[in-house]
Protein backbone atom coordinates (compact mmCIF):
# COMPACT_ATOMS: atom_id res chain seq x y z
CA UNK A 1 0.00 0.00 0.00
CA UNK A 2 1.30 3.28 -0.93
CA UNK A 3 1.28 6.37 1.34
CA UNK A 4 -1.47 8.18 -1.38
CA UNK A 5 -4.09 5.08 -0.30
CA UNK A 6 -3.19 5.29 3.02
CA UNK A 7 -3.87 9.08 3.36
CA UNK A 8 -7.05 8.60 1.18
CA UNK A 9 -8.28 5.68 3.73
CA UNK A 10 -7.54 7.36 6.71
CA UNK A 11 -9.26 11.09 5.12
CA UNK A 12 -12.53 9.27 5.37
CA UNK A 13 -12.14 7.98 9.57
CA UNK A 14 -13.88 10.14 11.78
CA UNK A 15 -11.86 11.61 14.70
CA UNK A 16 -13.26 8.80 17.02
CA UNK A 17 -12.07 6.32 14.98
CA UNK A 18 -8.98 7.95 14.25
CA UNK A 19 -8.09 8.53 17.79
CA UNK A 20 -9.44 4.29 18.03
CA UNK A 21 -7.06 3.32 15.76
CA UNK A 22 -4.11 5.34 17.36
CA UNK A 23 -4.62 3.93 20.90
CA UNK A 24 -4.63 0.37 19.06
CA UNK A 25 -0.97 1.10 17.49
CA UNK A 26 0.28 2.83 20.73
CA UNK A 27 -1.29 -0.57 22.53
CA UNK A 28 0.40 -2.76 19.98
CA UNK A 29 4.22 -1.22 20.07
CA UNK A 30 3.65 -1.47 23.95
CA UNK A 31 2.55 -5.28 23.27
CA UNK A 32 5.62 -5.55 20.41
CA UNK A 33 8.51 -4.43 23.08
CA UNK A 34 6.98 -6.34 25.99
CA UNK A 35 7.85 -9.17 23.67
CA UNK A 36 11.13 -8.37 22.47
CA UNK A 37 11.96 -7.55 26.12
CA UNK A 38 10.84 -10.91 27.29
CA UNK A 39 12.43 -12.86 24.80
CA UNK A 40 15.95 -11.05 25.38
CA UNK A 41 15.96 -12.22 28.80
CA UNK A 42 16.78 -15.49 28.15
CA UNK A 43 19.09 -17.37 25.73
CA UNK A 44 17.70 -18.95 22.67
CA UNK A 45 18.04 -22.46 23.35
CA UNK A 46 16.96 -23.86 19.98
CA UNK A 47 16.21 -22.55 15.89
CA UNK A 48 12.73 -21.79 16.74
CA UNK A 49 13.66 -19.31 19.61
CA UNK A 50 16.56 -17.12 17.80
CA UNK A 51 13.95 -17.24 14.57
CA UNK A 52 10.93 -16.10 17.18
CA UNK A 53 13.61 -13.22 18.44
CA UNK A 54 14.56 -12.33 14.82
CA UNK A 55 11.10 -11.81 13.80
CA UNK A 56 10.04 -9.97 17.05
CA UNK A 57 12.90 -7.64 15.76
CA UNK A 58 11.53 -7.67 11.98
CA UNK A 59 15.25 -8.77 11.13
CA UNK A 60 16.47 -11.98 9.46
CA UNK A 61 18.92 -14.40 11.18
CA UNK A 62 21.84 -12.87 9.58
CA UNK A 63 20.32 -9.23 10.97
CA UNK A 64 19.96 -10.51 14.05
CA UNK A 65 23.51 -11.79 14.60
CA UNK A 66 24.62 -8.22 13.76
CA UNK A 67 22.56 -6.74 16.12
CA UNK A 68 23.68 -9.13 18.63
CA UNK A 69 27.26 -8.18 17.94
CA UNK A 70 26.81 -4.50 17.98
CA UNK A 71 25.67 -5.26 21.90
């Protein structure tokens, strides 16, 4: 979707809904870094886990292990 469609969608959301939608993205990043927080804590212990953690991140494998290294 291309920022045009996205303006033109959102033009026709009333201010309720606008200010409905907003408290649903503000509720999800909360939701998004809870997650990334608690799977951090611990190590990975198998492929699943590190590609869970990757995707929590919205990086690949290889993305991850560069984070990882930066830390």
């Amino acid at each position: 979707m291309q920022n045009n469609e996205i303006d033109i969608q959102l033009s026709n959301l009333s201010l309720d809904q606008l200010n409905s939608l907003l408290d649903k993205l503000k509720q999800k990043a909360v939701e998004k870094k809870l997650a990334i927080k608690a799977a951090s804590k611990a190590p990975p212990r198998t492929q699943t886990d590190i590609e869970k953690l990757a995707d929590l991140q919205g990086l690949d494998l290889s993305g991850l292990m560069r984070e990882i290294s930066k830390r």
